[in-house]
C-alpha atoms as a PDB file:
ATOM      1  CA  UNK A   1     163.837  48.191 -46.076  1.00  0.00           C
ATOM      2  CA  UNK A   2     167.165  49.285 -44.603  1.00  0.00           C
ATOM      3  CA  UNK A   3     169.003  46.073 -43.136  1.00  0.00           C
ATOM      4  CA  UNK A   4     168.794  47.263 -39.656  1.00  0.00           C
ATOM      5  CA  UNK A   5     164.889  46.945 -39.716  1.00  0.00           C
ATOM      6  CA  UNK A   6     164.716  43.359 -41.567  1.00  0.00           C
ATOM      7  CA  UNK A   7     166.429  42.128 -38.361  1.00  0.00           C
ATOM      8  CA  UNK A   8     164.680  43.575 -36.292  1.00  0.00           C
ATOM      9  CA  UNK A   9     162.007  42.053 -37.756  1.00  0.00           C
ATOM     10  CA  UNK A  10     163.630  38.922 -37.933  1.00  0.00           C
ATOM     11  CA  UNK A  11     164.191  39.190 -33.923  1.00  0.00           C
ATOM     12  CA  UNK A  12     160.621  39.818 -33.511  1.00  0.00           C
ATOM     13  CA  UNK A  13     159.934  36.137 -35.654  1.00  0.00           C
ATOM     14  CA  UNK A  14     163.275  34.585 -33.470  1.00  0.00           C
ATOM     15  CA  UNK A  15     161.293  35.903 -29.851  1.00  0.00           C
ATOM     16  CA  UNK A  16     157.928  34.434 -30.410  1.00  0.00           C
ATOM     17  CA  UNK A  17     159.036  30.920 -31.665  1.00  0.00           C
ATOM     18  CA  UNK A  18     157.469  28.233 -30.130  1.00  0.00           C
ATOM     19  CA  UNK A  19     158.351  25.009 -32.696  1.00  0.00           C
ATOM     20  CA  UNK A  20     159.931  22.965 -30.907  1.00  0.00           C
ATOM     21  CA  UNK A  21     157.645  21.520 -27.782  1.00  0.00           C
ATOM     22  CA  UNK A  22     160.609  20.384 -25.556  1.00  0.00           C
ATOM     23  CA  UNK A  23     162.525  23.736 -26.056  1.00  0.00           C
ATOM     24  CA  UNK A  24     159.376  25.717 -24.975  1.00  0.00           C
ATOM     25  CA  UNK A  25     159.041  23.642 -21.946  1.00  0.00           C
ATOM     26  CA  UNK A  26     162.720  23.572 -20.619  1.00  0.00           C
ATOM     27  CA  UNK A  27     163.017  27.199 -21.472  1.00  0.00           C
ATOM     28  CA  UNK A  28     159.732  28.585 -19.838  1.00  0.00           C
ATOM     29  CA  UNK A  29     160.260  25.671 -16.726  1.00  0.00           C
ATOM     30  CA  UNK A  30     163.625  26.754 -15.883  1.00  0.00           C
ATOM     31  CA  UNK A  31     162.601  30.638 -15.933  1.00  0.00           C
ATOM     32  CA  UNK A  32     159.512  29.733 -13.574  1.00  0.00           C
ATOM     33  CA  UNK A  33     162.067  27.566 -11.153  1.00  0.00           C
ATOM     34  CA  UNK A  34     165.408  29.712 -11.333  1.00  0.00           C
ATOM     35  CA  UNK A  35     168.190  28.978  -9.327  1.00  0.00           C
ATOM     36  CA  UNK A  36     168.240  29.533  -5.912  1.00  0.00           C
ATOM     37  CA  UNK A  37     170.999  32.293  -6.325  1.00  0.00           C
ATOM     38  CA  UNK A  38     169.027  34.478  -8.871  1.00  0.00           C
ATOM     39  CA  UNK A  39     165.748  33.841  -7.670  1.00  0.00           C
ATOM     40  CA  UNK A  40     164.720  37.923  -7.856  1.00  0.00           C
ATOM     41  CA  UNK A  41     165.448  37.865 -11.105  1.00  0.00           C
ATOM     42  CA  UNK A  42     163.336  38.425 -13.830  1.00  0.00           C
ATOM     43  CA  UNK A  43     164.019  35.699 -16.344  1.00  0.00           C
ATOM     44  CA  UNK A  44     163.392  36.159 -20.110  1.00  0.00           C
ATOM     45  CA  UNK A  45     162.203  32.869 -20.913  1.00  0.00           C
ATOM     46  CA  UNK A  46     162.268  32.885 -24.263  1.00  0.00           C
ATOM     47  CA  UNK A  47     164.216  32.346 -27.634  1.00  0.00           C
ATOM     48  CA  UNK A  48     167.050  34.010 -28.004  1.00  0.00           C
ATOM     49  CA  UNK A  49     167.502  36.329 -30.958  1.00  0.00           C
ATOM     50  CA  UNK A  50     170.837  37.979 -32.342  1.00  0.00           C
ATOM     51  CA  UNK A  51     173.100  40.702 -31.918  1.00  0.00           C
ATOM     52  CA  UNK A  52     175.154  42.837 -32.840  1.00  0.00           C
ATOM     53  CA  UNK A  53     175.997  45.653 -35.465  1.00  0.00           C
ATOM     54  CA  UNK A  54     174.015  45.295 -38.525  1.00  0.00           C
ATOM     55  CA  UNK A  55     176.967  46.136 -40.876  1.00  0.00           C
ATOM     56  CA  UNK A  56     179.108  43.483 -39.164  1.00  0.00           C
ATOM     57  CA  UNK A  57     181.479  41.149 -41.017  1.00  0.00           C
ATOM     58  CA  UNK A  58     182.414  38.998 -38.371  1.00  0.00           C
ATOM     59  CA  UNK A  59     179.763  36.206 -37.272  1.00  0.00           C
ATOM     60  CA  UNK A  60     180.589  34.533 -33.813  1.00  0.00           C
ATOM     61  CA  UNK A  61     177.975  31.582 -33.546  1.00  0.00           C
ATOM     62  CA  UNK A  62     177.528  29.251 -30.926  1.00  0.00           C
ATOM     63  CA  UNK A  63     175.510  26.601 -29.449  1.00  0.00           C
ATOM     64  CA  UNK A  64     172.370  27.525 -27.637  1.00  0.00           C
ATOM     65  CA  UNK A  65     171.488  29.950 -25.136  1.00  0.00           C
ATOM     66  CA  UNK A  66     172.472  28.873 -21.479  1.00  0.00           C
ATOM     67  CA  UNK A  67     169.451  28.495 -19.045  1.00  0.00           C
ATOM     68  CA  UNK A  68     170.729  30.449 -16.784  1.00  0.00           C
ATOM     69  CA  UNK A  69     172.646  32.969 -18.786  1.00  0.00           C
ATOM     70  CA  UNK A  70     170.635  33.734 -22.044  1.00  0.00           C
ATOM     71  CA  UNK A  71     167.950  32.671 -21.458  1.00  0.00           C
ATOM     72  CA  UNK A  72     167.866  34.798 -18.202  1.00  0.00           C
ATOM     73  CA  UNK A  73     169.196  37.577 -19.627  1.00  0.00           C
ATOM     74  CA  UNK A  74     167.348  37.647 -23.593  1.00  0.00           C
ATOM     75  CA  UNK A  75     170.841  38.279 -25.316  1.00  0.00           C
ATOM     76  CA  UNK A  76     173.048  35.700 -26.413  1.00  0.00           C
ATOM     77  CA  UNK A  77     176.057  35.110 -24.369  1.00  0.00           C
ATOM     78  CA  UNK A  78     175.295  37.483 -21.687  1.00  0.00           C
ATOM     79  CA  UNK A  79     174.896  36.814 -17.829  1.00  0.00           C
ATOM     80  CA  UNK A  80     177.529  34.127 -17.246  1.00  0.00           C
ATOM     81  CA  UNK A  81     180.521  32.660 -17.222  1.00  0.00           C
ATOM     82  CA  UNK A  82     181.493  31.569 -20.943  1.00  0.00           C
ATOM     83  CA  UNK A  83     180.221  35.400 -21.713  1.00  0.00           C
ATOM     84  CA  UNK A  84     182.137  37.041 -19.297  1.00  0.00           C
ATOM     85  CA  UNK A  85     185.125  35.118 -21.029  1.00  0.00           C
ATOM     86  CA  UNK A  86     184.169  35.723 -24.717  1.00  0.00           C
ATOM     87  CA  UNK A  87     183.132  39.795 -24.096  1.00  0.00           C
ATOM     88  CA  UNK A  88     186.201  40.585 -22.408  1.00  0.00           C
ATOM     89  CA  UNK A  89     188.164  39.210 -25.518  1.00  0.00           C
ATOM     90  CA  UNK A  90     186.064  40.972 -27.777  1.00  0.00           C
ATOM     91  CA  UNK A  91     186.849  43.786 -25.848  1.00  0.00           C
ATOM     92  CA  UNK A  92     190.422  43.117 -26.456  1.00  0.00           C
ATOM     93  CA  UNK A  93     189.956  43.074 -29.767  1.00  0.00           C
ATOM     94  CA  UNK A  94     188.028  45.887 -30.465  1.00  0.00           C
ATOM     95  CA  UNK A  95     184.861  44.284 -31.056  1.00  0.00           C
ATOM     96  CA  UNK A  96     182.663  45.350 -28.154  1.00  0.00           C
ATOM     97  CA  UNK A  97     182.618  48.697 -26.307  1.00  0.00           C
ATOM     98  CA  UNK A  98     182.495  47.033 -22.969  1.00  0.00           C
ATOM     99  CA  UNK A  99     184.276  44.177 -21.349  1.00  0.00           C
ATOM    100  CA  UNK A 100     180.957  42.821 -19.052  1.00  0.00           C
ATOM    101  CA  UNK A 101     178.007  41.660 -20.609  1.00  0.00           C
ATOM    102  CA  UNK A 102     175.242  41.775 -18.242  1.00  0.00           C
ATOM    103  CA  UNK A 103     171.829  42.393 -19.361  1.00  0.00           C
ATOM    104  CA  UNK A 104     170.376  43.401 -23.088  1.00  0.00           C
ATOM    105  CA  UNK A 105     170.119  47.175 -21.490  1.00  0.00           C
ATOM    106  CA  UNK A 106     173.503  47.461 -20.327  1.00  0.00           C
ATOM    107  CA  UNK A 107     174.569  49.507 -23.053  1.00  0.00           C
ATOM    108  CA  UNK A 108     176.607  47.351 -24.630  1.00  0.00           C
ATOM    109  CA  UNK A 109     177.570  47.568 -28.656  1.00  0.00           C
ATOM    110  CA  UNK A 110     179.239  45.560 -31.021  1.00  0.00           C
ATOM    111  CA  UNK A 111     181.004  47.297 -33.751  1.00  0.00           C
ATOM    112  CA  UNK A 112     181.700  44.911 -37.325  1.00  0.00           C
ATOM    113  CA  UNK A 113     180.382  41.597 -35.562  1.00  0.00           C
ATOM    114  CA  UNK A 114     177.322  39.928 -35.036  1.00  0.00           C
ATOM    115  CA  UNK A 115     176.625  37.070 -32.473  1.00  0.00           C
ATOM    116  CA  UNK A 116     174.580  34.244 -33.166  1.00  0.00           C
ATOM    117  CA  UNK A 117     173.613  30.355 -32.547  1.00  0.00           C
ATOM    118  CA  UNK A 118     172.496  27.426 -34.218  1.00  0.00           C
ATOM    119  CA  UNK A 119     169.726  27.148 -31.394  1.00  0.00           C
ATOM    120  CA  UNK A 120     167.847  29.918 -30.395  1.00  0.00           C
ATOM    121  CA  UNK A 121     166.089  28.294 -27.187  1.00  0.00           C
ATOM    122  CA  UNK A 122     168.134  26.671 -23.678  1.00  0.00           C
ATOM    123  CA  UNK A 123     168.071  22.722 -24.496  1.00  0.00           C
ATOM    124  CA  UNK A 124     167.956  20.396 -21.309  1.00  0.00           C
ATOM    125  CA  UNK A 125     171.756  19.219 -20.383  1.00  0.00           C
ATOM    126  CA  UNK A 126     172.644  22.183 -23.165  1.00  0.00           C
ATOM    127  CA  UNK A 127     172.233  19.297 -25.651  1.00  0.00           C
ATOM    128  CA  UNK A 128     169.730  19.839 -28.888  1.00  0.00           C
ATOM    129  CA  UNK A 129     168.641  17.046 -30.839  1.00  0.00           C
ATOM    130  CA  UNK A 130     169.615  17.293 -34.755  1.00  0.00           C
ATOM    131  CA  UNK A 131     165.810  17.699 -35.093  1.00  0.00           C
ATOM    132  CA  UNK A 132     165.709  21.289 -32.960  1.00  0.00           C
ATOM    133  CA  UNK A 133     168.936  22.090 -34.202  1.00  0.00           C
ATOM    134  CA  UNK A 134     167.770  21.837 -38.134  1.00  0.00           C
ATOM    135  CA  UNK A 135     164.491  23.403 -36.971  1.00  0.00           C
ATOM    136  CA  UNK A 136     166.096  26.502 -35.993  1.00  0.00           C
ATOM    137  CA  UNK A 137     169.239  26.730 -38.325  1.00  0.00           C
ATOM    138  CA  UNK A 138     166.729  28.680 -40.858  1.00  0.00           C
ATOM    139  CA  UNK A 139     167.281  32.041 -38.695  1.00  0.00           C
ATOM    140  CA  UNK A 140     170.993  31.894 -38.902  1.00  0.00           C
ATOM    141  CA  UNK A 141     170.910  30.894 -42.453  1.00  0.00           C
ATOM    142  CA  UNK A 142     168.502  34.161 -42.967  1.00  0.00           C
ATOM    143  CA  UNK A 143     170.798  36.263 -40.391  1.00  0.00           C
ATOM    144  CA  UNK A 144     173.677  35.143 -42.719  1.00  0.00           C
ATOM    145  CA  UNK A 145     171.669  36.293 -46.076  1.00  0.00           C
ATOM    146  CA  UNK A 146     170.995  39.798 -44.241  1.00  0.00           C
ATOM    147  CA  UNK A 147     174.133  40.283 -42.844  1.00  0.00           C
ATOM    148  CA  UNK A 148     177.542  41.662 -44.825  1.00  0.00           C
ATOM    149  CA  UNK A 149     179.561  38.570 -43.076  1.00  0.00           C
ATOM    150  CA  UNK A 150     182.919  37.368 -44.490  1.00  0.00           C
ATOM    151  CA  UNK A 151     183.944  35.615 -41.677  1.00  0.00           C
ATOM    152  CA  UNK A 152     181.850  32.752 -39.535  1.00  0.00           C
ATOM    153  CA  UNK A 153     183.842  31.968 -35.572  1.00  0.00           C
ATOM    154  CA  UNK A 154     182.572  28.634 -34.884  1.00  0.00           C
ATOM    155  CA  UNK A 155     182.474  28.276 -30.872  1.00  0.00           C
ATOM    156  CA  UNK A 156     182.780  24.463 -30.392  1.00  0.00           C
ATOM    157  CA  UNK A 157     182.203  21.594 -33.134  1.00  0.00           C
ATOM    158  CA  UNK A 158     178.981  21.636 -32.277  1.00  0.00           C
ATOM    159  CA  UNK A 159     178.627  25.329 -33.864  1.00  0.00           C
ATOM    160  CA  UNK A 160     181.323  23.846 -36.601  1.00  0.00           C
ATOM    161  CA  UNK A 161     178.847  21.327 -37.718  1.00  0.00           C
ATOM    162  CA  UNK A 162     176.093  23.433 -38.078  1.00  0.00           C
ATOM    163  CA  UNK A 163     177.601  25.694 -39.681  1.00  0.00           C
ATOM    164  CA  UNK A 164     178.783  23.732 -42.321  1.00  0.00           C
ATOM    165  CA  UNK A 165     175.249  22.106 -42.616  1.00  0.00           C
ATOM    166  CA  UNK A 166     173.437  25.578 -43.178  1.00  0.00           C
ATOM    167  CA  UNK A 167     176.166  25.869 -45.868  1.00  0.00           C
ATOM    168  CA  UNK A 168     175.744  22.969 -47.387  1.00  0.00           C
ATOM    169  CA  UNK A 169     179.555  22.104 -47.439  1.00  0.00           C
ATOM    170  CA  UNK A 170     180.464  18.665 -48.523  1.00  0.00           C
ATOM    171  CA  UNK A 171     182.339  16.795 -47.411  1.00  0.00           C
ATOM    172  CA  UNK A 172     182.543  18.407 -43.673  1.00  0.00           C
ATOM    173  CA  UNK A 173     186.159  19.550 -42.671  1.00  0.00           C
ATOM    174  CA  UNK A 174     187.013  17.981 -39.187  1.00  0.00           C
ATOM    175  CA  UNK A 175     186.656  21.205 -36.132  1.00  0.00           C
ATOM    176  CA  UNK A 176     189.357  22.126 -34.666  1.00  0.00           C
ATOM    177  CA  UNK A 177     190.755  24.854 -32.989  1.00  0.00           C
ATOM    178  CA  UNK A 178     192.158  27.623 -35.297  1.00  0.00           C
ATOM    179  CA  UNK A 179     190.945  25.569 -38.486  1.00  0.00           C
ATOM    180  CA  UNK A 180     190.203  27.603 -41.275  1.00  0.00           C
ATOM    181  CA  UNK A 181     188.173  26.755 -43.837  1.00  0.00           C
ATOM    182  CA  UNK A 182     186.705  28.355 -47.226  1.00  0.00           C
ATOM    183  CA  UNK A 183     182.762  27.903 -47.594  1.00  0.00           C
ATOM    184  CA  UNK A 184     181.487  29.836 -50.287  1.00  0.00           C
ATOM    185  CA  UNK A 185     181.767  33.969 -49.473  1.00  0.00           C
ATOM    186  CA  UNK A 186     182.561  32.861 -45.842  1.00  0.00           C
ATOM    187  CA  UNK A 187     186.190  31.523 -44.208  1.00  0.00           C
ATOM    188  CA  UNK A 188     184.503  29.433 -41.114  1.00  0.00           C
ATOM    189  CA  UNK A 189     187.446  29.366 -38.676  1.00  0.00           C
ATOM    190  CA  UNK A 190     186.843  27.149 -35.415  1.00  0.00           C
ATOM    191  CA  UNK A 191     187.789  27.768 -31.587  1.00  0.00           C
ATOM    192  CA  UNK A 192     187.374  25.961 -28.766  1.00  0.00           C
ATOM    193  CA  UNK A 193     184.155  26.900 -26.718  1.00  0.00           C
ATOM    194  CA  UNK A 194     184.527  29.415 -23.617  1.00  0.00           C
ATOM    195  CA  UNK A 195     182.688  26.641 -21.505  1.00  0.00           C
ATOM    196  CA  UNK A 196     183.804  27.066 -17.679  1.00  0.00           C
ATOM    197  CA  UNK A 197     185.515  23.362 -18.588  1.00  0.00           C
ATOM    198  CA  UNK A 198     187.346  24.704 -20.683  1.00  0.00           C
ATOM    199  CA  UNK A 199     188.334  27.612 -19.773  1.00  0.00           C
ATOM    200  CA  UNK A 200     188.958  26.411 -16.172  1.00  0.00           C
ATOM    201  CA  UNK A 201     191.267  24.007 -17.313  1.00  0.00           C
ATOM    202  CA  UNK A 202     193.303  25.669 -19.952  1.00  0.00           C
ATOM    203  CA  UNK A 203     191.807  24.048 -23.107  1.00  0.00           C
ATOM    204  CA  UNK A 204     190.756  27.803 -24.100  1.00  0.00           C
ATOM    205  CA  UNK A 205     193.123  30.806 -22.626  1.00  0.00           C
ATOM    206  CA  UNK A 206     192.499  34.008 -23.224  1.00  0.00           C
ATOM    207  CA  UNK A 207     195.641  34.202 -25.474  1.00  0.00           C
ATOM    208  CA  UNK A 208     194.061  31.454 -27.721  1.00  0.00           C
ATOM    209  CA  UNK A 209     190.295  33.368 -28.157  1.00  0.00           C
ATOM    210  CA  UNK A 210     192.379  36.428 -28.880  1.00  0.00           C
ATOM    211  CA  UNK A 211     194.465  34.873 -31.802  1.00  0.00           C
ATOM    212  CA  UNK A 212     191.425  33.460 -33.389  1.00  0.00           C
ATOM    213  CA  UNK A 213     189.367  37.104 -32.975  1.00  0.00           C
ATOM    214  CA  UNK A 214     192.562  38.412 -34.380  1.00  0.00           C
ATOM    215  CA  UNK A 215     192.388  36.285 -37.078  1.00  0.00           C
ATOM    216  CA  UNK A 216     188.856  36.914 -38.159  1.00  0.00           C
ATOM    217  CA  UNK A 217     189.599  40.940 -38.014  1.00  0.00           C
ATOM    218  CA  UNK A 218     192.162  40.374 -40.393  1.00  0.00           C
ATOM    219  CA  UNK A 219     190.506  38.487 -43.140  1.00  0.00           C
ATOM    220  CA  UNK A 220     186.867  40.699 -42.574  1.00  0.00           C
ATOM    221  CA  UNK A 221     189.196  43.872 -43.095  1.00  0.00           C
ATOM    222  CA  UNK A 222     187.940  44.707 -39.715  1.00  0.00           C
ATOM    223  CA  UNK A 223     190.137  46.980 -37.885  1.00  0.00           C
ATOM    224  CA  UNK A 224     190.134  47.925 -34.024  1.00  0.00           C
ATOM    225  CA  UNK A 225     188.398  51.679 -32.811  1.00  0.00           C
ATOM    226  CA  UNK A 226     190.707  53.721 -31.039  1.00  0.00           C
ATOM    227  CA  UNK A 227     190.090  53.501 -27.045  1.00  0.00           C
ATOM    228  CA  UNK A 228     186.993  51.006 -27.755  1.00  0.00           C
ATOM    229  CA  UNK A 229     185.215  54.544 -29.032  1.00  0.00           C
ATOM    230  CA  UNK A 230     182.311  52.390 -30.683  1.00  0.00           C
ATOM    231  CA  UNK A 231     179.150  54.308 -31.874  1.00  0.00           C
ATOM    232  CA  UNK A 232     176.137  53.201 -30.160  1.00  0.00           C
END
């Protein structure tokens, strides 16, 4: 089976999850509720699979979808404001053939990365316990065993953590931004998460993102298309 169709068949496992009780019930509440300003919306509701280009050797992971982004939206990091921030770098760097994430349908394609997250579902307060986290970590780890991936971005420590816990690296490396770390096949380098806290205050410019993306381009071998010509 060619690799694009085990993921897809993977994403078809990821969609109809339902293990962890208090994921399905914040994820399908806040989709019933919706906020006030999105309240035509049709909200996906459920988890969140990967994406991305299936011969990618770049692996951003993250956190967990965001209730009102993801988990609106059914594609990781797409329909708010940390997305808007990370899609415009990968833009930058040649990554993505659009700057604006929107919607799944929007057209947008990645070209030698993949996105993913340790949680697949929207946790309450955006914080998993280390049960739903372990729980789901088994789709990454097979994402990571389908995928061609030299290089892991860890958004955030919480990302960092997991990551190195679906490795299995011992003893765990402190996160930090622009660490860089050797794990087996993969380099795991870290950067600060494009939360609107930190990117509102300066903890994460867009001259910091780009360095890191920069960074992972050079040790995947990946190189930028010319004028973002990415095949869909």
């Amino acid at each position: 089976m060619l690799r694009s169709e085990e993921l897809a068949k993977l994403e078809r496992e990821i969609v109809s999850c339902r293990h962890c009780p208090r994921l399905v019930a914040w994820r399908e509440e806040v989709a019933r509720q919706r906020r006030a300003s999105l309240k035509d919306e049709t909200y996906w509701g459920r988890p969140v699979p990967g994406f991305g280009d299936p011969e990618a050797s770049v692996v951003v992971f993250g956190l967990a979808p965001a209730a009102h982004g993801a988990n609106r939206t059914g594609r990781v990091f797409t329909g708010d404001r940390s997305g808007d921030f990370l899609f415009a770098a990968l833009y930058r760097a040649g990554f993505a053939s659009k700057p604006i994430s929107r919607h799944r349908d929007d057209g947008l394609r990645l070209r030698g990365l993949w996105i993913s997250a340790a949680v697949r579902c929207a946790p309450p307060q955006n914080k998993p316990t280390p049960e739903e986290r372990d729980a789901c970590l088994s789709y990454a780890a097979r994402e990571l065993e389908l995928l061609d991936a030299k290089v892991v971005v860890c958004l955030g420590a919480f990302a960092w953590d997991a990551a190195l816990r679906l490795l299995g690296t011992r003893p765990k490396p402190k996160f930090a931004h622009g660490a860089e770390y050797e794990a087996g096949p993969f380099t795991i380098l870290g950067c600060y998460h494009p939360s609107q806290q930190n990117t509102f205050t300066g903890v994460l410019t867009p001259e910091m993102l780009n360095t890191v993306l920069a960074r992972a381009a050079e040790l995947s071998g990946e190189s930028a298309p010319e004028d973002n010509d990415l095949v869909s």
